[in-house]
Structures are given as C-alpha cells and as structure tokens.
C-alpha atoms as a PDB file:
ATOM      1  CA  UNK A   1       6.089   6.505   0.426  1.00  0.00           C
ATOM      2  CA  UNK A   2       7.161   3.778  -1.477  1.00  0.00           C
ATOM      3  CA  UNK A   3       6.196   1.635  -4.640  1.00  0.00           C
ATOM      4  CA  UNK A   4       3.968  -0.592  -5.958  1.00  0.00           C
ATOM      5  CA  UNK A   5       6.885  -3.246  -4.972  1.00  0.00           C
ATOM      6  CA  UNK A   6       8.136  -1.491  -2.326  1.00  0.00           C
ATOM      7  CA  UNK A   7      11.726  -1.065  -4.057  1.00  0.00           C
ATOM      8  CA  UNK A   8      12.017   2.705  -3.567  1.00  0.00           C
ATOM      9  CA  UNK A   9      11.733   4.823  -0.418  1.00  0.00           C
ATOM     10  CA  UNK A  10      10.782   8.414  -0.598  1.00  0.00           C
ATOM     11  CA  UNK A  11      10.274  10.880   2.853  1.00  0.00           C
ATOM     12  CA  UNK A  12       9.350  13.922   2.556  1.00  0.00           C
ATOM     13  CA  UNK A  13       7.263  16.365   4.863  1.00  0.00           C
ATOM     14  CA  UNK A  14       4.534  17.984   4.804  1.00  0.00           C
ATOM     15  CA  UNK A  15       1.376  20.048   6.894  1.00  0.00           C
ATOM     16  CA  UNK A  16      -1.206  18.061   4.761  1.00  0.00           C
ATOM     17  CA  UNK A  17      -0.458  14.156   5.153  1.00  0.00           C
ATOM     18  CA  UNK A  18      -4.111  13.449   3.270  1.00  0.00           C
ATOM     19  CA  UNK A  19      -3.468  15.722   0.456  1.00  0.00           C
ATOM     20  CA  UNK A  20      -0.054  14.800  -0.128  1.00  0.00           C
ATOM     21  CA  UNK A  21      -0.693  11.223  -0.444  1.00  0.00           C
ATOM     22  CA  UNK A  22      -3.413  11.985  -2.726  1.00  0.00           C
ATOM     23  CA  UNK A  23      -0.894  14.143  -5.048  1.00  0.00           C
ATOM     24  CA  UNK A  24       1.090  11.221  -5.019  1.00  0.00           C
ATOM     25  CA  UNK A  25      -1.272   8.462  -6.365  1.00  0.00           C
ATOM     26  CA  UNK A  26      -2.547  10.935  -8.927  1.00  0.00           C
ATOM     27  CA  UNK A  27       1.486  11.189  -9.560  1.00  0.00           C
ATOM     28  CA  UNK A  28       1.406  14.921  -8.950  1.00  0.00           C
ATOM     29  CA  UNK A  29       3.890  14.843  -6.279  1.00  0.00           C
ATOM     30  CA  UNK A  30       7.218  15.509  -6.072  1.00  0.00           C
ATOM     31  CA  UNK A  31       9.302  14.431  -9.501  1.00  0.00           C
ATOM     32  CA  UNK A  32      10.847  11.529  -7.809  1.00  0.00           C
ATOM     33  CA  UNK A  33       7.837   9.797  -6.804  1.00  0.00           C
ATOM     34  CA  UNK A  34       6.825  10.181 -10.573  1.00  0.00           C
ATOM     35  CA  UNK A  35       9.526   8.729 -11.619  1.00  0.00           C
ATOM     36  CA  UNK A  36       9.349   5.557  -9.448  1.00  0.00           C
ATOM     37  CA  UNK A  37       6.033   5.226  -9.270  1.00  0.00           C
ATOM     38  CA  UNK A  38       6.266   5.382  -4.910  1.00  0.00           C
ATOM     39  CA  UNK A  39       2.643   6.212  -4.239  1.00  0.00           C
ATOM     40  CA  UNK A  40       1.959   4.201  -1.474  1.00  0.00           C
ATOM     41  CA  UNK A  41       2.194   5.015   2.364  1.00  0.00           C
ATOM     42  CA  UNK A  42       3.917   3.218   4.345  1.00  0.00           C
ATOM     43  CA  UNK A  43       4.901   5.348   7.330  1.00  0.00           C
ATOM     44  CA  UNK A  44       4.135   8.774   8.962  1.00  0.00           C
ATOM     45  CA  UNK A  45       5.098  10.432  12.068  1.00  0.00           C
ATOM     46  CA  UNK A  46       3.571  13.661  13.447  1.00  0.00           C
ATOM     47  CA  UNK A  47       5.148  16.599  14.911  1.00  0.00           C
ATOM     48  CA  UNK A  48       3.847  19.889  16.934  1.00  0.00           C
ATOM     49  CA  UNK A  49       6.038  22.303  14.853  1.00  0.00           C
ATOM     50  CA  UNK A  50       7.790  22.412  10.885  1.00  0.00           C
ATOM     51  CA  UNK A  51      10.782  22.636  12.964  1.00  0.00           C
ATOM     52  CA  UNK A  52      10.580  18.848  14.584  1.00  0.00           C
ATOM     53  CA  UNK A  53       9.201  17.453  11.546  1.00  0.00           C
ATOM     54  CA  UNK A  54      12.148  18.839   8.956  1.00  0.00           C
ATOM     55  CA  UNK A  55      14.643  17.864  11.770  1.00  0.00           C
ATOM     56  CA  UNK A  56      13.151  14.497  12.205  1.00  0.00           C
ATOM     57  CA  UNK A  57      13.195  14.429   7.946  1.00  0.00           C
ATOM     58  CA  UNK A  58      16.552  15.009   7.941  1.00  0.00           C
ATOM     59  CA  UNK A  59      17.500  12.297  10.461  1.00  0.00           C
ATOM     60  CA  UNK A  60      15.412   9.802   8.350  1.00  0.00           C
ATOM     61  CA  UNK A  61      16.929  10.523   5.244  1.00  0.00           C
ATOM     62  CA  UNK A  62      20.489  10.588   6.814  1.00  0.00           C
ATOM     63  CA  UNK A  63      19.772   6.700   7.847  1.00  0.00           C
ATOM     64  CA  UNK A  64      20.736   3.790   5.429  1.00  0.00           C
ATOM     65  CA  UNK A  65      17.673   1.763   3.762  1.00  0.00           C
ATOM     66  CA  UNK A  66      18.064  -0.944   6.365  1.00  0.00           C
ATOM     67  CA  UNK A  67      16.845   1.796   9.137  1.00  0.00           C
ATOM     68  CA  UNK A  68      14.152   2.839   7.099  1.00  0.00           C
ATOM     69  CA  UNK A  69      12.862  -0.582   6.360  1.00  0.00           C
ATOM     70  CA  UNK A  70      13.171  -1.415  10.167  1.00  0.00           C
ATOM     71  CA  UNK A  71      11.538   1.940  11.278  1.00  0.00           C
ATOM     72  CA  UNK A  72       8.534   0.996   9.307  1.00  0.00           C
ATOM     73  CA  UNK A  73       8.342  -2.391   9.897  1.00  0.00           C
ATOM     74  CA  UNK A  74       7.718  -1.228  13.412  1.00  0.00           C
ATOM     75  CA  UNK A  75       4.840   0.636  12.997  1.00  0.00           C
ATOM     76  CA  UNK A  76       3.502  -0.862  10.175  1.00  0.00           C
ATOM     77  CA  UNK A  77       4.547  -4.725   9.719  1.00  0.00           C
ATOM     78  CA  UNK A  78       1.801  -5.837   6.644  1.00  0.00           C
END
C-alpha cells in the first residue's frame, strides 16, 4: 500500500486482500496507514500457506525502499 503520492510504503499480510484494501481506504486499517494516508495498492503477491506469505513479508520489509520501489515497478509500472 502506499499514498496518495506514493511517499510511504506499507506491507503487510493478510487472508483477505479485498477486504483489507477496503479497511484501508475507509482508513480502518492498521494505525500506520492512518497516519500516512497509504490507501492505495500497489502490489500483492499470493501464497499457498500463512507460512510463505509471513516469510515472504518479512523478506520484503527487510529490503531497502529502492527494492520495494523496483519490485513493484515490475509488476505494476503505471
């Protein structure tokens, strides 16, 4: 998720991609995207099992902005 200017990244995980989004742009989501306003998706990734997906979280997180930019600028280039 990011923001209306895409200055801010959030990930995050979850077994509801549709719902969570919409908790986001109704700013119900988690208390960072409230406070920056990141309501917009920009990237997703599906896994089998919580296991990949928090793993795969992790390793996201773990990488520096640049990554993250790159990494969705792959799969999502507008």
């Amino acid at each position: 998720m990011t923001s209306p200017k895409n200055s801010v990244l959030y990930t995050g995980m979850t077994n509801d991609l549709a719902k969570r989004v919409f908790q986001h742009a109704e700013m119900s989501g988690s208390a960072f995207t409230k406070k920056y306003q990141a309501k917009k998706l920009v990237y997703y990734e599906i896994f089998e099992s919580a296991y990949e997906a928090i793993r795969r979280e992790k390793q996201i997180k773990a990488g520096s902005r640049q990554k993250k930019v790159e990494l969705i600028n792959r799969m999502n280039p507008k």
